[in-house]
N, C-alpha and C. Protein backbone atom coordinates (compact mmCIF):
# COMPACT_ATOMS: atom_id res chain seq x y z
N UNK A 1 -0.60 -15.48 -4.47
CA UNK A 1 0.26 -14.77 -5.37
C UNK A 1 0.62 -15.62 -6.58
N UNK A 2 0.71 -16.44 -7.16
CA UNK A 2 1.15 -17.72 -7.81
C UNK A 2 -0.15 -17.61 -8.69
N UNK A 3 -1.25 -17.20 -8.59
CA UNK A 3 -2.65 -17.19 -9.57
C UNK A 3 -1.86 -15.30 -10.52
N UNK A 4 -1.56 -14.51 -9.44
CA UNK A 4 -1.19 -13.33 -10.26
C UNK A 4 0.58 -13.51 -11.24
N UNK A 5 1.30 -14.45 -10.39
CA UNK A 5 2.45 -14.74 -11.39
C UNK A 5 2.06 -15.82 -12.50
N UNK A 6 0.92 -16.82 -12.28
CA UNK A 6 0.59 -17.29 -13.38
C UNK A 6 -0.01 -16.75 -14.67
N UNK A 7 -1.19 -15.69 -14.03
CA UNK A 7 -1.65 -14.83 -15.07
C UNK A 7 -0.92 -14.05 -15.77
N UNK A 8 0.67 -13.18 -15.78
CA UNK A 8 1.58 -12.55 -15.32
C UNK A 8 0.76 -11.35 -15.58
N UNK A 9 0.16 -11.49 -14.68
CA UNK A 9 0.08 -9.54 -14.86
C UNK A 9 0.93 -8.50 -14.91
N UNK A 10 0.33 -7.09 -15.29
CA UNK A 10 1.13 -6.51 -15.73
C UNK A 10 1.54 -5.63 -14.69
N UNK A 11 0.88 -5.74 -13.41
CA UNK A 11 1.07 -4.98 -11.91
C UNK A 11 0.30 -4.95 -11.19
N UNK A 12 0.18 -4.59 -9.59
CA UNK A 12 -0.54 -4.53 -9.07
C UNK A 12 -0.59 -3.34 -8.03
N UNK A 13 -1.79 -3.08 -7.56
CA UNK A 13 -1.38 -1.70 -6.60
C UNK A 13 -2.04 -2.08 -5.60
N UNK A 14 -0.93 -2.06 -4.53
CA UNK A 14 -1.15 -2.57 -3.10
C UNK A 14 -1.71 -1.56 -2.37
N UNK A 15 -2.69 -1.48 -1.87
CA UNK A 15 -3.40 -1.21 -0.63
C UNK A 15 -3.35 0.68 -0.94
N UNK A 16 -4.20 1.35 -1.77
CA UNK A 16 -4.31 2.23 -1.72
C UNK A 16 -5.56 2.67 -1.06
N UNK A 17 -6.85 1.74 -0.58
CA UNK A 17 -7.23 1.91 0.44
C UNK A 17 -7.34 1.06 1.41
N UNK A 18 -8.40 1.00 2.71
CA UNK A 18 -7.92 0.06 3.88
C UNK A 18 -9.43 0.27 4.74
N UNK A 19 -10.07 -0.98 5.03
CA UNK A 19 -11.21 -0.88 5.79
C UNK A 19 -10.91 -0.86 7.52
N UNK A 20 -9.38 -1.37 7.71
CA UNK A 20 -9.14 -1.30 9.33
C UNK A 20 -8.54 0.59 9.37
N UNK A 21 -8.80 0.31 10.65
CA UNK A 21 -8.57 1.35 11.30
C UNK A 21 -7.33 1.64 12.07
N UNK A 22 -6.26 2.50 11.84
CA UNK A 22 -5.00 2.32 12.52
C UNK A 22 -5.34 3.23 14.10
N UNK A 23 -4.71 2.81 14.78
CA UNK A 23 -4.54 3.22 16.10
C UNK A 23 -4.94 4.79 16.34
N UNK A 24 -3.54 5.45 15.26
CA UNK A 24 -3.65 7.08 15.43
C UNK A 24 -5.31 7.19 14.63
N UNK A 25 -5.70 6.71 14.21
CA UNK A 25 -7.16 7.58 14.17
C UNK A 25 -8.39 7.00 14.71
N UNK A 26 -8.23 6.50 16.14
CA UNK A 26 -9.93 5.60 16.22
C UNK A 26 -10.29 6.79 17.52
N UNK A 27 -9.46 7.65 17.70
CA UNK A 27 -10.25 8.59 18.54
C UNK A 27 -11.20 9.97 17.44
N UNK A 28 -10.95 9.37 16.21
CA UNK A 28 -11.62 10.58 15.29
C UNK A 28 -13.28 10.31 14.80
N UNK A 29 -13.70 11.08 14.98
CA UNK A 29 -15.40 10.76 14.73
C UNK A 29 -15.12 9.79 13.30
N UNK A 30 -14.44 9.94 12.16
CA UNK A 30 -14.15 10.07 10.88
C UNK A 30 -14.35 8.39 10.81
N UNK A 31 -13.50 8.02 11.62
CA UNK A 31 -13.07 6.19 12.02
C UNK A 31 -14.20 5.29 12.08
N UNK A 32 -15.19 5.92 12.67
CA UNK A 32 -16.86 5.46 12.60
C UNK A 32 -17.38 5.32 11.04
N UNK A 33 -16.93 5.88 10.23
CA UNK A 33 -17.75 5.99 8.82
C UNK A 33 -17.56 4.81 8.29
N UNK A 34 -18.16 4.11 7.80
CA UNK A 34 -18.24 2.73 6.90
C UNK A 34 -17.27 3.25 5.45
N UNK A 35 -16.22 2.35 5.07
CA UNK A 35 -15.91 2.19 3.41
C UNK A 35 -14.48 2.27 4.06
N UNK A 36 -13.60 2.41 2.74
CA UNK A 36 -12.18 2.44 2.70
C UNK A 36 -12.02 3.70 3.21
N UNK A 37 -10.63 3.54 4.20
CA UNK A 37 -10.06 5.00 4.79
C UNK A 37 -8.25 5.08 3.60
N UNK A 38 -8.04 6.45 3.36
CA UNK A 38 -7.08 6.74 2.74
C UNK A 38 -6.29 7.39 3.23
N UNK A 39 -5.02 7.98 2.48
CA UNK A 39 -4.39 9.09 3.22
C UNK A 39 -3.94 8.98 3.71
N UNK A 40 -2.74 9.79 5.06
CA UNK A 40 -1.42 9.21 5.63
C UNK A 40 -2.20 8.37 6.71
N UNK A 41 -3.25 8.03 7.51
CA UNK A 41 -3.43 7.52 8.82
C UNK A 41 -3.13 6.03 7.91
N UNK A 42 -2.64 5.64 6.40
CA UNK A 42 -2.48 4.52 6.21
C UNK A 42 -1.30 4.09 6.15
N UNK A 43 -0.31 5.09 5.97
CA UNK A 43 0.90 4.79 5.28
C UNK A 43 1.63 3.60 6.07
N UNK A 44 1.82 3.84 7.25
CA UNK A 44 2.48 2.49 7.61
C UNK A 44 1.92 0.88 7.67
N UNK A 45 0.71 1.15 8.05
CA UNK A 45 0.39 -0.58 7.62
C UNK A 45 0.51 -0.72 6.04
N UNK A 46 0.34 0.34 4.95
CA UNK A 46 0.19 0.23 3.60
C UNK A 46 1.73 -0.25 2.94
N UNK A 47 2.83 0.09 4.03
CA UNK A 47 4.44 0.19 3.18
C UNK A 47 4.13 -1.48 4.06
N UNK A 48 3.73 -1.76 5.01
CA UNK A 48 4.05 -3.40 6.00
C UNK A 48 3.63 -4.59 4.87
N UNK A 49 2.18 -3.81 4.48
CA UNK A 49 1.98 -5.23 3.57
C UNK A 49 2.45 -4.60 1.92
N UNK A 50 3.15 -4.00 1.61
CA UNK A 50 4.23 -3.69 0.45
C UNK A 50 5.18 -4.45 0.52
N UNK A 51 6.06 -4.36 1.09
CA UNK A 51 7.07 -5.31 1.67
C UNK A 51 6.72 -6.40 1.21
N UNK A 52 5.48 -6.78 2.04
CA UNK A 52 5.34 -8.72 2.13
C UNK A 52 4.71 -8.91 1.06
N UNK A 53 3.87 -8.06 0.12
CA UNK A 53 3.68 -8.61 -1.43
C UNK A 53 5.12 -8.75 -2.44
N UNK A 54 5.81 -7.56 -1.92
CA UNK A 54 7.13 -7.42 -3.07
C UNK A 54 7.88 -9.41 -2.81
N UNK A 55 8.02 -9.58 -1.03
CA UNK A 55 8.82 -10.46 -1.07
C UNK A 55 7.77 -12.06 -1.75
N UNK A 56 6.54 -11.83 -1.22
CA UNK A 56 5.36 -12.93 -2.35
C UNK A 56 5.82 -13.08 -3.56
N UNK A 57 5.83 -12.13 -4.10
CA UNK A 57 5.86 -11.73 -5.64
C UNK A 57 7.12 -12.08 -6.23
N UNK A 58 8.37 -12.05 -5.60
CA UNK A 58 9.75 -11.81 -5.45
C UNK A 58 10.29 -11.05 -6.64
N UNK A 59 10.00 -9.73 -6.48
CA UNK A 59 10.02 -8.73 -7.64
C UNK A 59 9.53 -9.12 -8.98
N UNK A 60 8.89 -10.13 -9.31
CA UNK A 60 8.51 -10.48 -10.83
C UNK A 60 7.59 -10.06 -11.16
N UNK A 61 6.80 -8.94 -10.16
CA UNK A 61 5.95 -8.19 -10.96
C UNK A 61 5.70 -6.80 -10.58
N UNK A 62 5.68 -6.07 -11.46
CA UNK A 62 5.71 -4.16 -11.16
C UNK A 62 4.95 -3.93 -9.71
N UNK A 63 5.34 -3.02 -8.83
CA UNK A 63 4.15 -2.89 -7.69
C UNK A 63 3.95 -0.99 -7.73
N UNK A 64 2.76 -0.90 -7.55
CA UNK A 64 2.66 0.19 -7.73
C UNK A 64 2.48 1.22 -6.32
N UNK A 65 3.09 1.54 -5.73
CA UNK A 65 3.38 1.80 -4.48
C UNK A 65 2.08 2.88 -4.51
N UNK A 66 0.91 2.94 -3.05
CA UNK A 66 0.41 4.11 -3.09
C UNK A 66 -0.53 3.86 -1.30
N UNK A 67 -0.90 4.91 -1.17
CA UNK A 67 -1.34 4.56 -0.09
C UNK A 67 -0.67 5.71 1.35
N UNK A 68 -1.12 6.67 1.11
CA UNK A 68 -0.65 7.59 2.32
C UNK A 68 0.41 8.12 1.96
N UNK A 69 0.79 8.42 0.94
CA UNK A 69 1.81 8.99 0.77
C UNK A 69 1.78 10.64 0.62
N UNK A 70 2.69 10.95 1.54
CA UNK A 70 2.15 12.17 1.55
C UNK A 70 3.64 13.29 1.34
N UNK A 71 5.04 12.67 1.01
CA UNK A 71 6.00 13.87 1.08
C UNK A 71 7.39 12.72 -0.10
N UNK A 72 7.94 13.40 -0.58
CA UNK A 72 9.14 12.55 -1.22
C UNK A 72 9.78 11.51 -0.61
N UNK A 73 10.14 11.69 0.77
CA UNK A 73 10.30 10.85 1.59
C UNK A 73 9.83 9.73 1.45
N UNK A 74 8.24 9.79 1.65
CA UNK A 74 7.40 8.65 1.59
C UNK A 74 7.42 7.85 0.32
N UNK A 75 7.06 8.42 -0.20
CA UNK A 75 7.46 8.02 -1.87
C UNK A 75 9.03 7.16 -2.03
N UNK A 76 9.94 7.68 -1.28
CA UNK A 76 10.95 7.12 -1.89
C UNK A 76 11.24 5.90 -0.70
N UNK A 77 10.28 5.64 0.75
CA UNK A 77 10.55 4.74 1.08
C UNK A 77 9.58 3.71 0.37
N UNK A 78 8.76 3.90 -0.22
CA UNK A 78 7.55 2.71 -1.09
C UNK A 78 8.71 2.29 -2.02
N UNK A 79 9.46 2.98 -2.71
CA UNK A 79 10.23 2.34 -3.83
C UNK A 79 11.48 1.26 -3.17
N UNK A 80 12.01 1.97 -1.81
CA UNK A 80 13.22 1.27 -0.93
C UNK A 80 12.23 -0.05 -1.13
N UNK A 81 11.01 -0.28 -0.72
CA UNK A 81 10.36 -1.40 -0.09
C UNK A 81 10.02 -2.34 -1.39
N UNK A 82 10.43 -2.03 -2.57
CA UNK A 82 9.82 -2.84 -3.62
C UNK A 82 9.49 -2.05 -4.77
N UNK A 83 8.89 -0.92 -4.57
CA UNK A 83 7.77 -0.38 -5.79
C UNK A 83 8.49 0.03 -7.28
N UNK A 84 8.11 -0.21 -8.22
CA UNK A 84 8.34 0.31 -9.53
C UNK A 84 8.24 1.44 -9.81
N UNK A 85 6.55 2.22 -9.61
CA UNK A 85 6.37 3.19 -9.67
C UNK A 85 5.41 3.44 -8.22
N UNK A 86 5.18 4.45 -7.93
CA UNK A 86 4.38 5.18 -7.13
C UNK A 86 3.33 6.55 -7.28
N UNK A 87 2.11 6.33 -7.09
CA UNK A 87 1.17 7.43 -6.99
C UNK A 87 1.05 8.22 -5.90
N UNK A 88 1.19 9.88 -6.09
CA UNK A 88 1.15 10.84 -5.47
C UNK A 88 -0.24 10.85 -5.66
């Protein structure tokens, strides 16, 4: 994190996709397919490592919350956790 506060970028967007596989979906044929998986089967590992970039980062740089979000709720816990803005 210290290479992106040196550069200061202007933000970053954490984990809008994810090559592991969460628990609730490895009984789905879907889980077998090779590439990034999206969509809510991410949201909670996606807000876990939100968190631990915001506290890396220690708010000094925009985070762009996204990643399974799927209801206002969700959205407004990405922002509780750090985020600046967030993608629906």
């Amino acid at each position: 994190m210290l290479v992106a506060l040196a550069l200061r970028l202007d933000g970053l967007i954490i984990s809008n996709t994810m090559v592991s596989r969460p628990e609730t979906v490895s009984s789905n044929p879907v889980a077998e397919v090779t590439g990034g998986l999206s969509g809510k089967p991410l949201f909670n590992l996606s807000t876990k490592m939100f968190r631990e970039m915001y506290i890396l980062t220690g708010g000094k740089i925009p985070l762009i919350g996204c990643g399974g979000i799927s209801s206002g709720e969700e959205a407004y816990e990405k922002i509780r956790s750090g985020a600046t803005l967030v993608q629906l």
